[in-house]
PDB file of N, CA and C in Angstrom:
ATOM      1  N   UNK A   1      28.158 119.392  96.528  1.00  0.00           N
ATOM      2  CA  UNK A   1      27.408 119.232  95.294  1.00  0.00           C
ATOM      3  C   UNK A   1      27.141 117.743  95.085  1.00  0.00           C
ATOM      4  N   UNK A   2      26.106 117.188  94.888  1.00  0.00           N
ATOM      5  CA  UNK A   2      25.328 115.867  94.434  1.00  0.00           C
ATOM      6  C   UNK A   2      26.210 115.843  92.581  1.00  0.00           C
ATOM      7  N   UNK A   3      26.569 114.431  92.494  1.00  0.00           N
ATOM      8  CA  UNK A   3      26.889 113.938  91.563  1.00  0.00           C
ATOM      9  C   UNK A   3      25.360 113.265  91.191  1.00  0.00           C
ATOM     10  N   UNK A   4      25.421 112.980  89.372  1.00  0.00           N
ATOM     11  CA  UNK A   4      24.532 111.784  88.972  1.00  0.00           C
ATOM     12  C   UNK A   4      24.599 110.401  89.842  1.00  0.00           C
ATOM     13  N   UNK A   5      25.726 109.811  90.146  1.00  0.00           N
ATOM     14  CA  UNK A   5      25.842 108.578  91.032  1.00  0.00           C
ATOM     15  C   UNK A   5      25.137 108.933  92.139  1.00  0.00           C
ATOM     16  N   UNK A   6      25.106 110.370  93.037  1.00  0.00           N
ATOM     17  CA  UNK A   6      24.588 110.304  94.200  1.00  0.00           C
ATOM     18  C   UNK A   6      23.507 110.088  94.183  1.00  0.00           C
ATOM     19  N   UNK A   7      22.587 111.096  93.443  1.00  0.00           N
ATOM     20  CA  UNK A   7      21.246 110.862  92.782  1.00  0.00           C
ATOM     21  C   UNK A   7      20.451 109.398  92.719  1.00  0.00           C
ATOM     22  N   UNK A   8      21.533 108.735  91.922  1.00  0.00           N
ATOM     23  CA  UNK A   8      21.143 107.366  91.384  1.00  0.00           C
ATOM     24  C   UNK A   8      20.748 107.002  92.565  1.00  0.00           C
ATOM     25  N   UNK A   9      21.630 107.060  93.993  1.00  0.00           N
ATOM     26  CA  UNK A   9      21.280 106.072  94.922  1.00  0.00           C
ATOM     27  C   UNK A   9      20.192 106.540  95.561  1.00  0.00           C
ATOM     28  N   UNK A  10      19.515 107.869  95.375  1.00  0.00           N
ATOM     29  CA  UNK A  10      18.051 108.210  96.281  1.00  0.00           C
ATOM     30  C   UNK A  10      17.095 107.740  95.174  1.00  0.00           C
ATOM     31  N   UNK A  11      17.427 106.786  94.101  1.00  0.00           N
ATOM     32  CA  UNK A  11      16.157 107.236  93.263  1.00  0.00           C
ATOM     33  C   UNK A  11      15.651 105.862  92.975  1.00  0.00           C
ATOM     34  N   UNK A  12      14.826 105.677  92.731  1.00  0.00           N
ATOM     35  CA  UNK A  12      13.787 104.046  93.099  1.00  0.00           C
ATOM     36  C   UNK A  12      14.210 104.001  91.409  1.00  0.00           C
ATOM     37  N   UNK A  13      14.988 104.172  90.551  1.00  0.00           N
ATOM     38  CA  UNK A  13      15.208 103.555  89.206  1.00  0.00           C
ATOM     39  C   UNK A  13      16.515 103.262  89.095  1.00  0.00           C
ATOM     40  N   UNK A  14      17.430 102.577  88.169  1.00  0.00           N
ATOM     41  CA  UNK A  14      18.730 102.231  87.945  1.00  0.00           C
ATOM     42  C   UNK A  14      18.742 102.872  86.789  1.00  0.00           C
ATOM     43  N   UNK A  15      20.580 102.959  86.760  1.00  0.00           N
ATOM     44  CA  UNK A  15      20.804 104.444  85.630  1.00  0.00           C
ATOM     45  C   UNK A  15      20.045 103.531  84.270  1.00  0.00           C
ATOM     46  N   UNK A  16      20.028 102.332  83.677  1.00  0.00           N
ATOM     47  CA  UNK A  16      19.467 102.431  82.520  1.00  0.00           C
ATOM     48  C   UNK A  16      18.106 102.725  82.483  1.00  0.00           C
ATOM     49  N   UNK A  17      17.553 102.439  83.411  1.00  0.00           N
ATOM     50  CA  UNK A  17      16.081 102.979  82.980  1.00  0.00           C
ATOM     51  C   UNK A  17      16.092 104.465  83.087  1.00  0.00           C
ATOM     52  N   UNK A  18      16.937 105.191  83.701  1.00  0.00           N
ATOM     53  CA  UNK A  18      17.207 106.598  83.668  1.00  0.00           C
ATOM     54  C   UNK A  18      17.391 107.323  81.866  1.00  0.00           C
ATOM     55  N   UNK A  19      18.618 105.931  81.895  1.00  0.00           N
ATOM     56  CA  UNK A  19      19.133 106.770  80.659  1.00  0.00           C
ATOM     57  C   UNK A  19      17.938 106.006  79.275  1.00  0.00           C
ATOM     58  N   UNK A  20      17.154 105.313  79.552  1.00  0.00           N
ATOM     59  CA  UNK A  20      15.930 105.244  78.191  1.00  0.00           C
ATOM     60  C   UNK A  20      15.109 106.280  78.462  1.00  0.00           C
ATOM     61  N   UNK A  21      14.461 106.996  79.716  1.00  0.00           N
ATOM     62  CA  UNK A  21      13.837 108.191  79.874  1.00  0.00           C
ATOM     63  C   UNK A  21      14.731 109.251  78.998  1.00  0.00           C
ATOM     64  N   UNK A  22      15.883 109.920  79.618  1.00  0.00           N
ATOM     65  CA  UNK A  22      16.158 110.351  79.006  1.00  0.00           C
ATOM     66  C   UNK A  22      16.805 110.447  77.118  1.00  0.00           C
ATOM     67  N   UNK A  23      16.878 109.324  76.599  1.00  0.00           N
ATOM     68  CA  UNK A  23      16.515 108.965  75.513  1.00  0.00           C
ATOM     69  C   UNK A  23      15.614 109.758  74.646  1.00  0.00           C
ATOM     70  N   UNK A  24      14.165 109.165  75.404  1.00  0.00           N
ATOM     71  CA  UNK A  24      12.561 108.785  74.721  1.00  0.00           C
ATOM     72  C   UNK A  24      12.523 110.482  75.151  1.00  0.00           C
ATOM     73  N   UNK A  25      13.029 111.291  76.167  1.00  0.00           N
ATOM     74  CA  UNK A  25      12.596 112.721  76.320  1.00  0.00           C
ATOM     75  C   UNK A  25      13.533 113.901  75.799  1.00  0.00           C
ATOM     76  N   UNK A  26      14.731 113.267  75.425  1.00  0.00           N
ATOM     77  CA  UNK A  26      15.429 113.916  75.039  1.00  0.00           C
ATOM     78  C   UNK A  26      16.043 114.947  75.782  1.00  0.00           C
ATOM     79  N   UNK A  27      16.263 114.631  77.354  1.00  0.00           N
ATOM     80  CA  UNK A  27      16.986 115.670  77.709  1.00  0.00           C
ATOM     81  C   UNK A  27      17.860 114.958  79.072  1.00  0.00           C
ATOM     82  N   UNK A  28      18.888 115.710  79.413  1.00  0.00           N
ATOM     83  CA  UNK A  28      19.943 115.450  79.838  1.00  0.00           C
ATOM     84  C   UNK A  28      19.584 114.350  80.973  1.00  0.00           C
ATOM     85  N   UNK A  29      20.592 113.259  81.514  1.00  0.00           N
ATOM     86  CA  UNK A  29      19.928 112.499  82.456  1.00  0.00           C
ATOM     87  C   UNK A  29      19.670 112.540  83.803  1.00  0.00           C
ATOM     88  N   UNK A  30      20.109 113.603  84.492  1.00  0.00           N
ATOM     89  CA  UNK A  30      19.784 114.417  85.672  1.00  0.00           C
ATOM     90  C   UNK A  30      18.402 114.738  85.627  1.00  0.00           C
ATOM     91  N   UNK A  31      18.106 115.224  84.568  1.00  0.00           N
ATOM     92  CA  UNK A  31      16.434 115.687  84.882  1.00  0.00           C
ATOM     93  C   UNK A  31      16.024 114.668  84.336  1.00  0.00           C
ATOM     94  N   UNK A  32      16.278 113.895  83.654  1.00  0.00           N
ATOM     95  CA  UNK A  32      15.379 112.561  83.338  1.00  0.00           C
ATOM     96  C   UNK A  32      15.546 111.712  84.943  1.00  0.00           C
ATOM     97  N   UNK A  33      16.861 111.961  85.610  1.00  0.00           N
ATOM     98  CA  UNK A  33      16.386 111.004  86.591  1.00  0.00           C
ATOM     99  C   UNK A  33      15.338 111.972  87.737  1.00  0.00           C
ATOM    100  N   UNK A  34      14.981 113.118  87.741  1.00  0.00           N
ATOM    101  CA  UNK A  34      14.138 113.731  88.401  1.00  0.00           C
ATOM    102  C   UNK A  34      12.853 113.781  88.125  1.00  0.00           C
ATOM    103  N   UNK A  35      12.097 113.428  86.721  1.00  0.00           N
ATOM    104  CA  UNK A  35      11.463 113.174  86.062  1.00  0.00           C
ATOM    105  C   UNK A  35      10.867 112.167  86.304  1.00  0.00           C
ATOM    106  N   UNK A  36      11.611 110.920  86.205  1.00  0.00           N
ATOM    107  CA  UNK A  36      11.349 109.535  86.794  1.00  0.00           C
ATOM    108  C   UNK A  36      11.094 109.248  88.322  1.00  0.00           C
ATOM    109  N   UNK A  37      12.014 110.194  89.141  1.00  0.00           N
ATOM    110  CA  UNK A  37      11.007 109.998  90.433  1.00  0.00           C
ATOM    111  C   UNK A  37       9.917 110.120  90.662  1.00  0.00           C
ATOM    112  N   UNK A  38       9.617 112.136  90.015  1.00  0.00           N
ATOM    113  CA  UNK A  38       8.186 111.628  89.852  1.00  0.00           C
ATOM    114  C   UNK A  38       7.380 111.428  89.547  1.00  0.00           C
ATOM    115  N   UNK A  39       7.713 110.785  88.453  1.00  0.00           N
ATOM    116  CA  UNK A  39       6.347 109.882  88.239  1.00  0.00           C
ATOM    117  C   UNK A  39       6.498 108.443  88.431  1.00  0.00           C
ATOM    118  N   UNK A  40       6.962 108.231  89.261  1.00  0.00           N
ATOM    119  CA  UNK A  40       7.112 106.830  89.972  1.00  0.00           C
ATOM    120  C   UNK A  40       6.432 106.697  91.155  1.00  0.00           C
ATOM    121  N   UNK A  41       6.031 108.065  91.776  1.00  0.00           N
ATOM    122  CA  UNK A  41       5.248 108.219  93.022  1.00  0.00           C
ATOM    123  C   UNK A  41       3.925 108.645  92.277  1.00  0.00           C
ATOM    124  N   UNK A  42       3.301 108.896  90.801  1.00  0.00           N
ATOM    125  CA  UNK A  42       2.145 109.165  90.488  1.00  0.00           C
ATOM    126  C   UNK A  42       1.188 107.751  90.375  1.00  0.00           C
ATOM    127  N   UNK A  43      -0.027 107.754  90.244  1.00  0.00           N
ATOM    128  CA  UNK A  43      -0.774 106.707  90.219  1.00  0.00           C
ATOM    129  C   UNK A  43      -0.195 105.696  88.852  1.00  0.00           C
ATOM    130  N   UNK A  44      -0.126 106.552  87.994  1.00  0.00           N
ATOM    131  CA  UNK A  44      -0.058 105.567  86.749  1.00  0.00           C
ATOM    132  C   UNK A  44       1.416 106.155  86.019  1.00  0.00           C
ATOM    133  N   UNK A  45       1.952 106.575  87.184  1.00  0.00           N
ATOM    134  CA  UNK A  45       3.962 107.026  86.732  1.00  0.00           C
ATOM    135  C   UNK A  45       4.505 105.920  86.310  1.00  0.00           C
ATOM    136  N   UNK A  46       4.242 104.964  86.895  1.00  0.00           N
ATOM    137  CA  UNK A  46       4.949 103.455  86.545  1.00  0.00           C
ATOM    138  C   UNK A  46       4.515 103.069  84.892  1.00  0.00           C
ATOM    139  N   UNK A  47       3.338 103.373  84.623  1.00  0.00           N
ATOM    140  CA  UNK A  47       2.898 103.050  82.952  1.00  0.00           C
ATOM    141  C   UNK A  47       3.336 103.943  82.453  1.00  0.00           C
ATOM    142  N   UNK A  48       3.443 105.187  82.713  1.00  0.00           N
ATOM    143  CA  UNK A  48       4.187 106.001  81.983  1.00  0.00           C
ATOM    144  C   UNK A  48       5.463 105.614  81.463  1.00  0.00           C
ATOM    145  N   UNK A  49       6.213 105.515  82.461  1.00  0.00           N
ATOM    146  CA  UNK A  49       7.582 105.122  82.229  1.00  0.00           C
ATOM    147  C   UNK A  49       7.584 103.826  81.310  1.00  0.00           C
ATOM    148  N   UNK A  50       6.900 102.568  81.584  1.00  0.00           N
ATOM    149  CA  UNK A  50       6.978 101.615  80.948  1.00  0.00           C
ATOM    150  C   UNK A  50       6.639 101.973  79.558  1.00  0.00           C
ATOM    151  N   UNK A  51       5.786 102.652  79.190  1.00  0.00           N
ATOM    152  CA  UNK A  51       5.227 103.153  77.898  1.00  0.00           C
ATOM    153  C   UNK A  51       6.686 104.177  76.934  1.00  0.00           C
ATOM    154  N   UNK A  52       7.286 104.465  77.741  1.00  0.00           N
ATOM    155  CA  UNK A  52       8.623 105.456  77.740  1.00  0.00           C
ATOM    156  C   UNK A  52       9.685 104.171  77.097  1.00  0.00           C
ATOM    157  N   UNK A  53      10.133 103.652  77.529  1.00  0.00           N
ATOM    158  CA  UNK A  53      10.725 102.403  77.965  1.00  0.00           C
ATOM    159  C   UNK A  53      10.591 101.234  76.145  1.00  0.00           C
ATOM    160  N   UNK A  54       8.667 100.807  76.336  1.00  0.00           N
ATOM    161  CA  UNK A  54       9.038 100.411  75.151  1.00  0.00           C
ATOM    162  C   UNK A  54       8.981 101.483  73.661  1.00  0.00           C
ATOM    163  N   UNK A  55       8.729 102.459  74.039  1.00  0.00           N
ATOM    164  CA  UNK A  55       8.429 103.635  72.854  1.00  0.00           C
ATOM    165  C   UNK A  55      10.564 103.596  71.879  1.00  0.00           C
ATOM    166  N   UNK A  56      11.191 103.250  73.170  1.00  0.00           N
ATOM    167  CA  UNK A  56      12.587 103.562  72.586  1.00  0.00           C
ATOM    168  C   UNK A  56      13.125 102.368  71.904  1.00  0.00           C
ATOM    169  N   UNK A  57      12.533 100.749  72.311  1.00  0.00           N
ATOM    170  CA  UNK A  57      12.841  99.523  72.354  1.00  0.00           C
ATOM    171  C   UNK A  57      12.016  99.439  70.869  1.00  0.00           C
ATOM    172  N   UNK A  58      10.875  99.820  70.339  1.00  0.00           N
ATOM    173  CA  UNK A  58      10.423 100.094  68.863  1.00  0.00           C
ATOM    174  C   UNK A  58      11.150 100.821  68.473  1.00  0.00           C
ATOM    175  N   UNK A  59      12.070 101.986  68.734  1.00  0.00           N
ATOM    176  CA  UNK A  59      12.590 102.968  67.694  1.00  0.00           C
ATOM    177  C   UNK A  59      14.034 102.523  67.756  1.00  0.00           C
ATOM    178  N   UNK A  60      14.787 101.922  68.188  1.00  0.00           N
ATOM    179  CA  UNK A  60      16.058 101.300  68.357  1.00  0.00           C
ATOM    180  C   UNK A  60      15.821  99.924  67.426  1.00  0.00           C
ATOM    181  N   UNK A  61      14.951  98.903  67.478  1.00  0.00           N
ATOM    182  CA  UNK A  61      14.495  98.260  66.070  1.00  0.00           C
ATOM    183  C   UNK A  61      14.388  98.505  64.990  1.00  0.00           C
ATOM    184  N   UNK A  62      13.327  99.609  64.929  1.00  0.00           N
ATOM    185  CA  UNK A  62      13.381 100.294  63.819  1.00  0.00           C
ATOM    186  C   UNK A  62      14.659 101.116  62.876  1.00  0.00           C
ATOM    187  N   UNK A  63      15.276 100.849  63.525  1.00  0.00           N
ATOM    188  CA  UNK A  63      16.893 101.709  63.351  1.00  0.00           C
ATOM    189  C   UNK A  63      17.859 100.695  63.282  1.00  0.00           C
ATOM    190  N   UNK A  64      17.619  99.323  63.289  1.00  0.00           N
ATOM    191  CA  UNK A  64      17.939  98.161  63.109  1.00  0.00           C
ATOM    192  C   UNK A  64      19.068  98.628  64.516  1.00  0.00           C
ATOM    193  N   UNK A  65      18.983  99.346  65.343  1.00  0.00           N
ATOM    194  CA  UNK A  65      20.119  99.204  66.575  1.00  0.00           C
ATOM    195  C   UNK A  65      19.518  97.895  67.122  1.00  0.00           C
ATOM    196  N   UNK A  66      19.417  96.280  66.933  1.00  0.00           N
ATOM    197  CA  UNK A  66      19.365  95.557  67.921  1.00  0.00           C
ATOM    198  C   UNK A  66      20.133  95.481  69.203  1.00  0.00           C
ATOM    199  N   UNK A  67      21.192  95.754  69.040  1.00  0.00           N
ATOM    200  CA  UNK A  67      21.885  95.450  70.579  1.00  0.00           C
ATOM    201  C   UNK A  67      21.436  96.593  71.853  1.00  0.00           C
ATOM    202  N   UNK A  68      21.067  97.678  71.044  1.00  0.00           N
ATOM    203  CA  UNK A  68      20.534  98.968  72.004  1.00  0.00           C
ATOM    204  C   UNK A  68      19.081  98.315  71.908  1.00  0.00           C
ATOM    205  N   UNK A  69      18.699  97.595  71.098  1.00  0.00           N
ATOM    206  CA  UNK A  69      16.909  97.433  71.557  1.00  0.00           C
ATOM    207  C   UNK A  69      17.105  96.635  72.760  1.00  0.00           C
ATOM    208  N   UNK A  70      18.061  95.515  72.394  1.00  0.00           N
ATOM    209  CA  UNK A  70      18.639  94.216  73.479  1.00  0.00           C
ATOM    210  C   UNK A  70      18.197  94.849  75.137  1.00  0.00           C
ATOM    211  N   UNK A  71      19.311  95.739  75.246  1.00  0.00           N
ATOM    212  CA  UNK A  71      19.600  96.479  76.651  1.00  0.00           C
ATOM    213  C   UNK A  71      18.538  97.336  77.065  1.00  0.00           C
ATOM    214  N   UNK A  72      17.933  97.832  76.136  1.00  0.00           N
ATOM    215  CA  UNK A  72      16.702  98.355  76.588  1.00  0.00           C
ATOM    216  C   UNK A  72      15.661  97.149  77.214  1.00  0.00           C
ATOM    217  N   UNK A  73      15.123  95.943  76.343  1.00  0.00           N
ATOM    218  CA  UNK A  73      14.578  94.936  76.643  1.00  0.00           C
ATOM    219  C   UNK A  73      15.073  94.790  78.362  1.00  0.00           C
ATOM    220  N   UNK A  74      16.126  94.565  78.391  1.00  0.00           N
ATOM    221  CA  UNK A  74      17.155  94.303  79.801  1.00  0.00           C
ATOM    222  C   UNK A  74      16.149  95.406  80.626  1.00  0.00           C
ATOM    223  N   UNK A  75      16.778  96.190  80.632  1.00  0.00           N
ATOM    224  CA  UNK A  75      16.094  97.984  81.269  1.00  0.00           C
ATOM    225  C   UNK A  75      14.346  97.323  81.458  1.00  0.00           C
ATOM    226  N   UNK A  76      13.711  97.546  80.824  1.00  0.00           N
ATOM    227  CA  UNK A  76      12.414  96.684  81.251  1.00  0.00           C
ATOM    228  C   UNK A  76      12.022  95.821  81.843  1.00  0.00           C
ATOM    229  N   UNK A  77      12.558  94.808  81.725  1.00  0.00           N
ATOM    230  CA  UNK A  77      12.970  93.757  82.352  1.00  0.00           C
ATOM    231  C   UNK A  77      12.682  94.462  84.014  1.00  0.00           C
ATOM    232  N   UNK A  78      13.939  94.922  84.054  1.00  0.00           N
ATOM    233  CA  UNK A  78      14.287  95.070  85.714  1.00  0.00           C
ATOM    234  C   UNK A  78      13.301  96.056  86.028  1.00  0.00           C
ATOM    235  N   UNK A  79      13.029  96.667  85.695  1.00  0.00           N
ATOM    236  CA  UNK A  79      11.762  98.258  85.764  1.00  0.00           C
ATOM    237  C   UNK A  79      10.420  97.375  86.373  1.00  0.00           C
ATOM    238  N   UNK A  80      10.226  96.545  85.237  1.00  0.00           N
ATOM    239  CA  UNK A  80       9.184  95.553  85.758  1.00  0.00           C
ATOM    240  C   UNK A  80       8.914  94.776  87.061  1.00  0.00           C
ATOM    241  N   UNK A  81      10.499  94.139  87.108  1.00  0.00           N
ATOM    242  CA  UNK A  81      10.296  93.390  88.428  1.00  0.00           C
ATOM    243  C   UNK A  81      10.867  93.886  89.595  1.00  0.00           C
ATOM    244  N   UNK A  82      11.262  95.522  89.231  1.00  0.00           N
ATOM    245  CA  UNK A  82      11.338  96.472  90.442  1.00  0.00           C
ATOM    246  C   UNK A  82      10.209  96.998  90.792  1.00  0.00           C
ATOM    247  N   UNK A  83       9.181  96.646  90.287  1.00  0.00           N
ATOM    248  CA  UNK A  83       8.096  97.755  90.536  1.00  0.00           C
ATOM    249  C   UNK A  83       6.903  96.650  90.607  1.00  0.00           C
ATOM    250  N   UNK A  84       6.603  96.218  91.332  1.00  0.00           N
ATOM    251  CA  UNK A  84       5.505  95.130  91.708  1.00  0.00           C
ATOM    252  C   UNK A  84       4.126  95.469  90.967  1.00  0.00           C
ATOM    253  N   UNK A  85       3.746  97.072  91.220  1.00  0.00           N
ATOM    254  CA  UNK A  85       2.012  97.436  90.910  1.00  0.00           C
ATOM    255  C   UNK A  85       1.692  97.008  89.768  1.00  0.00           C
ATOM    256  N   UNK A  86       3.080  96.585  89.000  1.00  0.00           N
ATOM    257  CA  UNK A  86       2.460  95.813  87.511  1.00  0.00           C
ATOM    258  C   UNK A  86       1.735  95.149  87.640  1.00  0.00           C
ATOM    259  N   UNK A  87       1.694  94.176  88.369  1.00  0.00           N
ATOM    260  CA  UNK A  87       0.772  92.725  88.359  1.00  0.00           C
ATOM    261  C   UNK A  87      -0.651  93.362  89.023  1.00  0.00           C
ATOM    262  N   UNK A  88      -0.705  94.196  89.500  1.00  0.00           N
ATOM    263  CA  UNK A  88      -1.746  94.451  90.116  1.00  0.00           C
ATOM    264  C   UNK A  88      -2.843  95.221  88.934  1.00  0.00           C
ATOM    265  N   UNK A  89      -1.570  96.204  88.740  1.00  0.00           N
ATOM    266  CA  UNK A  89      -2.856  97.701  87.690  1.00  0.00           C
ATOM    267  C   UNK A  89      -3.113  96.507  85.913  1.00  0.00           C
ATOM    268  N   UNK A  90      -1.605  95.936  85.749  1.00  0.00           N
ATOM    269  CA  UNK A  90      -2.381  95.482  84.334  1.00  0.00           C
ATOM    270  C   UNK A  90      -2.786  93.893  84.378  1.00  0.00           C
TER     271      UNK A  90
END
């Protein structure tokens, strides 16, 4: 049987950007990290997710959670400069 850790290591995201998907979708983080694969292989999966990403980083503000907006910020961060097509598509 595959653990979440095993997962983690086939999957082109790190668990926090896993766990803001599952967040922003509300469901467990196994299928958020299955979710995120793919649409990481779709044309515009990567904006998706980023759009995912800051949708939680406004509602964690809004909730005055700064330190969870903080780590989310973090989570973007790396999403970004894991994923190159940014510079290209925007």
């Amino acid at each position: 049987m595959l653990t979440l850790e095993d997962c983690l290591g086939l999957c082109e995201l790190d668990e926090e950007e896993i766990m803001a998907i599952a967040e922003h979708e509300h469901i467990p983080e196994i299928v958020a990290l299955e979710l995120a694969q793919y649409l990481v292989h779709l044309p515009e999966g990567t904006v998706v997710i980023k759009r995912m990403i800051l949708d939680d980083i406004d509602h964690a503000k809004s909730c005055q959670n700064f330190a969870h907006a903080q780590a989310l910020e973090n989570a973007l961060k790396h999403f970004v400069a894991s994923h190159p097509e940014f510079t290209v598509r925007q």
